[in-house]
Protein backbone atom coordinates (compact mmCIF):
# COMPACT_ATOMS: atom_id res chain seq x y z
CA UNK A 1 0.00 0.00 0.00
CA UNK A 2 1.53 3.11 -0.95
CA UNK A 3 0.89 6.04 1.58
CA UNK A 4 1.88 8.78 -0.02
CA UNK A 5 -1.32 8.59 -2.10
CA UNK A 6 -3.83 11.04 -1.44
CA UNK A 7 -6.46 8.47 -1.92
CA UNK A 8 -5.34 6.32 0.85
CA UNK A 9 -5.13 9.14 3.67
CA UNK A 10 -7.73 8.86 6.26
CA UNK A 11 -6.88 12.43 7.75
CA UNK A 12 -4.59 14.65 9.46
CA UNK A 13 -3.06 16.19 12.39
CA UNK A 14 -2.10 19.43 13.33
CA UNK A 15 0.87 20.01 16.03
CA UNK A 16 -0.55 22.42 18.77
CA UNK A 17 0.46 24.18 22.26
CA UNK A 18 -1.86 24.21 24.91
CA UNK A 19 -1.94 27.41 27.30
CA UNK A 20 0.30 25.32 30.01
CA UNK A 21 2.51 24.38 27.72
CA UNK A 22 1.44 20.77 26.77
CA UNK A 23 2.00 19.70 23.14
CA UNK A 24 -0.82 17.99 21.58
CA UNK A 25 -2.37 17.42 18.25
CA UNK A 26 -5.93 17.88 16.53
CA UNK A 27 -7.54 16.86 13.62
CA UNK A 28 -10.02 14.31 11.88
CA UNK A 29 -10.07 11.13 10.62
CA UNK A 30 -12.49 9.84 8.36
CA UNK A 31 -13.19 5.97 8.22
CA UNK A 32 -16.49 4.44 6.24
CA UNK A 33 -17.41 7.94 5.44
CA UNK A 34 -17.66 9.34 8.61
CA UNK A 35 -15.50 12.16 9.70
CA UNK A 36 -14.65 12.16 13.44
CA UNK A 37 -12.58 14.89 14.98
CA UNK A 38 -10.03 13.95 17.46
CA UNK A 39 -7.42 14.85 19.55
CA UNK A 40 -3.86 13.18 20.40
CA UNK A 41 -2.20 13.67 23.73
CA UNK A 42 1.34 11.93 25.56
CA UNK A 43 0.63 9.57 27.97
CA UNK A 44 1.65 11.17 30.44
CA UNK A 45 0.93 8.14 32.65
CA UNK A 46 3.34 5.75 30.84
CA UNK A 47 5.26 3.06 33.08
CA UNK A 48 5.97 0.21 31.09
CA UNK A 49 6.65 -0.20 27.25
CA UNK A 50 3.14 -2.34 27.31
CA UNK A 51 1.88 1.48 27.74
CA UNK A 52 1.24 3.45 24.58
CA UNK A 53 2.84 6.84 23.93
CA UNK A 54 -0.15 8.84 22.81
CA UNK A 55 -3.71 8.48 23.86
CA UNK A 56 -6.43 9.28 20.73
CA UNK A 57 -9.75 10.72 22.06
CA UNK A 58 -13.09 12.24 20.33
CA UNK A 59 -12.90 15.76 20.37
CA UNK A 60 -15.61 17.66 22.39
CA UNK A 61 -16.82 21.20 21.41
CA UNK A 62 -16.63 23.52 24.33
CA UNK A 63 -20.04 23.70 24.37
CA UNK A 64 -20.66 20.47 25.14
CA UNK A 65 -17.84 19.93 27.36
CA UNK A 66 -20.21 20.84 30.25
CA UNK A 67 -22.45 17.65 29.32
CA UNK A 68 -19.81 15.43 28.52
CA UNK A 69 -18.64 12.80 31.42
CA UNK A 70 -15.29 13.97 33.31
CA UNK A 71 -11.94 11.83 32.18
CA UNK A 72 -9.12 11.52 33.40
CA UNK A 73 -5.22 12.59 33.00
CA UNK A 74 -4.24 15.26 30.86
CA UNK A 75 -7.26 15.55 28.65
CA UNK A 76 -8.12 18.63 31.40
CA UNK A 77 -5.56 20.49 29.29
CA UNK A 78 -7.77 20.96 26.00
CA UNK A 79 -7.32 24.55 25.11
CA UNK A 80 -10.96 24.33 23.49
């Protein structure tokens, strides 16, 4: 499978700086049609190589981020 065709990308991610200083990404991916946003943080909580380095999550609109359920970890640091 060749990557580098446009045709096989399923979206993209954008490098970003929270307000504390956390590096993070944002973007979409878009599998069976649908487009989901996302977002793409460091585990922060990593102990053992079994861990993984980034944690992918649904992105939440601010708006709703009053409705949605509370997480965990560093997701608190979502500029948005």
């Amino acid at each position: 499978m060749d990557y580098n065709k446009k045709d096989s990308s399923i979206g993209a991610l954008w490098e970003k700086t929270s307000g504390k200083g956390n590096r993070f990404f944002t973007g979409s991916i878009k599998i069976g049609g649908e487009v989901t946003k996302i977002v793409v943080f460091k585990n922060i909580n990593k102990k053992t190589d079994k861990h993984p380095d980034y944690n992918i999550l649904i992105s939440i609109p601010k708006d709703n981020a009053d409705r949605a359920e509370t997480t965990k970890g560093n997701e608190s640091d979502l500029p948005f």
